[in-house]
N, C-alpha and C. Protein backbone atom coordinates (compact mmCIF):
# COMPACT_ATOMS: atom_id res chain seq x y z
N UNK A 1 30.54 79.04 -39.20
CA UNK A 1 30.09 80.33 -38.73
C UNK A 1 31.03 80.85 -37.65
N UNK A 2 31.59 81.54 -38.14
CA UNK A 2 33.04 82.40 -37.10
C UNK A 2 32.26 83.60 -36.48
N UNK A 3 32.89 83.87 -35.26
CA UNK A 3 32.47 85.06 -34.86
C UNK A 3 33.17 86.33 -34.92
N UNK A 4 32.85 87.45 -35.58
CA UNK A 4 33.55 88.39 -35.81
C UNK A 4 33.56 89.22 -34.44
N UNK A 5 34.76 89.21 -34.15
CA UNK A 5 35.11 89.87 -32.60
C UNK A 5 35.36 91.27 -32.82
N UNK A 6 35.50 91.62 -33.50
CA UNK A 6 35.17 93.25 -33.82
C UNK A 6 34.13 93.98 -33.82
N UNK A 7 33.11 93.33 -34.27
CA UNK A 7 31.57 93.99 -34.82
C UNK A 7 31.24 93.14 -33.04
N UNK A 8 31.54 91.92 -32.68
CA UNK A 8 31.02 91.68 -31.13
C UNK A 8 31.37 92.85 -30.30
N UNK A 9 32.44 92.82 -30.08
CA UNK A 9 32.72 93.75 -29.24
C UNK A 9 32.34 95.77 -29.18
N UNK A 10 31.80 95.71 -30.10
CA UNK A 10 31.02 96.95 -31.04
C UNK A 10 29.70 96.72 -30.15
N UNK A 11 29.39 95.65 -30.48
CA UNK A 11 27.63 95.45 -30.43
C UNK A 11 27.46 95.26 -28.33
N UNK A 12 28.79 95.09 -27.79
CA UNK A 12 29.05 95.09 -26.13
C UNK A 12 29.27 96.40 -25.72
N UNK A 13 29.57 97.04 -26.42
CA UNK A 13 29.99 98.42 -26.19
C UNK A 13 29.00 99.25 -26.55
N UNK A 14 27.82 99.46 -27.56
CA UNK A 14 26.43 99.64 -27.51
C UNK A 14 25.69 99.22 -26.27
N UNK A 15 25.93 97.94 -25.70
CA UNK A 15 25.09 97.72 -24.78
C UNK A 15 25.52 97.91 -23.30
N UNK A 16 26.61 98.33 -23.04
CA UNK A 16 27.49 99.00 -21.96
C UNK A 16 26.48 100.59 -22.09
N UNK A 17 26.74 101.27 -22.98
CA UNK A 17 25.76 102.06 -23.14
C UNK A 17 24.63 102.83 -22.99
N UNK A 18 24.00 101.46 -23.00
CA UNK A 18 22.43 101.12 -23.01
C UNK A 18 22.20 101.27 -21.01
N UNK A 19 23.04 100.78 -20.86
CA UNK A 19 22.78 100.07 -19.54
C UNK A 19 22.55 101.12 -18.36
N UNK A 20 23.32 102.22 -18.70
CA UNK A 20 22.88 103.58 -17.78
C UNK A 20 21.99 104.14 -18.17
N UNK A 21 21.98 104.48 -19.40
CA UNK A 21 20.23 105.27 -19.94
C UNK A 21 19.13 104.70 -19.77
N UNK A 22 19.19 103.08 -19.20
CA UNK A 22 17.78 102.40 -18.80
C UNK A 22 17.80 102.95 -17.04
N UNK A 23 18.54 103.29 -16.54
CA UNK A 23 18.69 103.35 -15.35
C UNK A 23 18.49 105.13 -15.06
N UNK A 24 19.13 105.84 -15.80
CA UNK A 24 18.95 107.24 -15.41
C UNK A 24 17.77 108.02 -16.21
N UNK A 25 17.37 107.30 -17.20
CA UNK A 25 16.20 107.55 -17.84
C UNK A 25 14.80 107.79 -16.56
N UNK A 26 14.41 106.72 -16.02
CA UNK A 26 13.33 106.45 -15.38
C UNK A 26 13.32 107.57 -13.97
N UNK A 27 14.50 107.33 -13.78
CA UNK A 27 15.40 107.91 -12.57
C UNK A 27 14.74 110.12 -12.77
N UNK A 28 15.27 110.36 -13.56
CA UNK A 28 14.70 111.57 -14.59
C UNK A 28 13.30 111.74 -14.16
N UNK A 29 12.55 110.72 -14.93
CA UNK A 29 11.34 110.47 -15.35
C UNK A 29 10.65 110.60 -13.86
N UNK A 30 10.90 110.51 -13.08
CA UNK A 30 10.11 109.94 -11.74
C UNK A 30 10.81 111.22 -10.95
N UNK A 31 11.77 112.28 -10.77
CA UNK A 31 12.39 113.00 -10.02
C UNK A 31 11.59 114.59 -11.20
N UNK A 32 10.85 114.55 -12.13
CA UNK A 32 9.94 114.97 -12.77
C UNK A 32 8.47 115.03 -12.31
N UNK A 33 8.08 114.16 -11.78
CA UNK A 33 7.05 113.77 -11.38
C UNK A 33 6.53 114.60 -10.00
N UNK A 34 7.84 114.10 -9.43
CA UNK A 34 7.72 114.48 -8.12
C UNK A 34 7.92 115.92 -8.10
N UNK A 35 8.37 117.02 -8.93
CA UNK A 35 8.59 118.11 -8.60
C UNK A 35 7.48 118.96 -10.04
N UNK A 36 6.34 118.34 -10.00
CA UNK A 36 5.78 118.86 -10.77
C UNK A 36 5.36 120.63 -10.72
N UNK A 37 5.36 121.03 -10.04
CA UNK A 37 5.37 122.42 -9.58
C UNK A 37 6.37 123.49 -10.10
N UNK A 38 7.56 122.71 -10.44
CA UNK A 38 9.18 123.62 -11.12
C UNK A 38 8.28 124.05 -12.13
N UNK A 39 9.11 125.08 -12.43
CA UNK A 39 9.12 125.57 -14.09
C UNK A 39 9.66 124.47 -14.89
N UNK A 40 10.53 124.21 -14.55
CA UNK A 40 11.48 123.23 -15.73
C UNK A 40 10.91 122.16 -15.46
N UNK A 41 9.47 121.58 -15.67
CA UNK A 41 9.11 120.55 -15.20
C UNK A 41 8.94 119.39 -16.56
N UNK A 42 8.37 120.49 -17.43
CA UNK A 42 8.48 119.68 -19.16
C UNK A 42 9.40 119.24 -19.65
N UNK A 43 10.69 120.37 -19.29
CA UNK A 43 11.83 120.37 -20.10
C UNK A 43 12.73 119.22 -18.81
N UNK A 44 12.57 118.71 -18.02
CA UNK A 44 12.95 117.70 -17.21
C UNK A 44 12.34 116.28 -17.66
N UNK A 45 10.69 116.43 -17.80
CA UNK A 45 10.55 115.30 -17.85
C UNK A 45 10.86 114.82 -19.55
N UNK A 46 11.09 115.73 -20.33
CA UNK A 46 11.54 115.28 -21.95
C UNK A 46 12.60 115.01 -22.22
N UNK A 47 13.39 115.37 -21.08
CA UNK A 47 14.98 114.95 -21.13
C UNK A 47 15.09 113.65 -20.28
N UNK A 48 14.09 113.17 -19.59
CA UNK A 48 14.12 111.72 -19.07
C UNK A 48 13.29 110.86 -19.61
N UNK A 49 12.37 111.16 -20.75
CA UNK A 49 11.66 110.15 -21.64
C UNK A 49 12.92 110.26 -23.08
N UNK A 50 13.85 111.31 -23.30
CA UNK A 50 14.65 111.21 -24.08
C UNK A 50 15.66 110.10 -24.00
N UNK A 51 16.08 110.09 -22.73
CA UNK A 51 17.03 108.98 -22.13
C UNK A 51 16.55 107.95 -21.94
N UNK A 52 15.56 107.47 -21.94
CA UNK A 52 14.90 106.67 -21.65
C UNK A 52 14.86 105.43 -22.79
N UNK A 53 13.97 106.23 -24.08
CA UNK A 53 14.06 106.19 -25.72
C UNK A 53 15.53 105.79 -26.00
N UNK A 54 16.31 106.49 -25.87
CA UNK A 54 17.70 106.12 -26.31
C UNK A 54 18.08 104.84 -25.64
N UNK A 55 17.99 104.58 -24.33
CA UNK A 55 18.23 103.34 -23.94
C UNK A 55 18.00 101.94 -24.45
N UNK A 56 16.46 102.40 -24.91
CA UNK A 56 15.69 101.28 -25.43
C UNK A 56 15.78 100.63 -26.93
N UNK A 57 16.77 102.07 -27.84
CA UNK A 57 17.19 101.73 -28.94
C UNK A 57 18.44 101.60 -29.17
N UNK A 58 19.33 101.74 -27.98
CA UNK A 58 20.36 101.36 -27.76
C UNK A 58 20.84 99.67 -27.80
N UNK A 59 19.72 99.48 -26.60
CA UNK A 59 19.42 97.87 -26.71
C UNK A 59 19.30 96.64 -27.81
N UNK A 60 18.22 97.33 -28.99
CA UNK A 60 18.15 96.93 -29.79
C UNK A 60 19.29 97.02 -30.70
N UNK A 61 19.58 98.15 -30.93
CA UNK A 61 21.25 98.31 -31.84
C UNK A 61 22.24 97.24 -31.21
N UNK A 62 22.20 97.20 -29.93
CA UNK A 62 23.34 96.14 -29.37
C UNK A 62 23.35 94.68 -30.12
N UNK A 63 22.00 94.40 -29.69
CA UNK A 63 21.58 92.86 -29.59
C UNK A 63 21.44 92.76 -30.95
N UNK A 64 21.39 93.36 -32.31
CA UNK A 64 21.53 93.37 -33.55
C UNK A 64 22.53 93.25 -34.32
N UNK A 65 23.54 94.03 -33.93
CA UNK A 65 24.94 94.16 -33.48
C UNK A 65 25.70 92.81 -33.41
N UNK A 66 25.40 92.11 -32.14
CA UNK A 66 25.91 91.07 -31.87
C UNK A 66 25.34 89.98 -32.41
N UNK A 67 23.93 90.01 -32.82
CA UNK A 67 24.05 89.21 -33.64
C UNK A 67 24.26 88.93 -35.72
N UNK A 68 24.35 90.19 -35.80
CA UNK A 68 25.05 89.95 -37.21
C UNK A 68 26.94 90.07 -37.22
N UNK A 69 27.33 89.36 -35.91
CA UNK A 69 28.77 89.24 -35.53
C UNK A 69 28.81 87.81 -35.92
N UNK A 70 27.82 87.34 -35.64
CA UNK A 70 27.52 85.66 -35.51
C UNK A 70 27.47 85.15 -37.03
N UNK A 71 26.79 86.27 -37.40
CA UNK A 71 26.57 85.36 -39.25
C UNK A 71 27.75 85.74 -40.16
């Protein structure tokens, strides 16, 4: 069982990715919260549950990724 360093390094670079949209997602999500009063308060907090979502399937694409590098 060889490791394909191409599709690895694919599936690291998905999760490089991942790694800010778990972080600016919530970040969004909570700077939404707090300014519930804006107009743009929907269209803020859907763009930080959007980022959020993407992070989380980012993750999964990674770690899927890397491991069908393995087989």
């Amino acid at each position: 069982m060889a490791t394909d360093k191409n599709i690895l390094n694919k599936g690291i670079k998905i999760l490089s990715w991942a790694l800010p949209c778990c972080f600016i997602g919530p970040t969004v999500i909570h700077f939404a919260f707090i300014n519930q009063l804006q107009p743009l308060y929907p269209v803020v907090l859907g763009v930080g549950i959007l980022i959020a979502f993407t992070g989380i399937f980012l993750i999964f694409k990674g770690i899927i990724t890397i491991i069908n590098s393995m087989s």
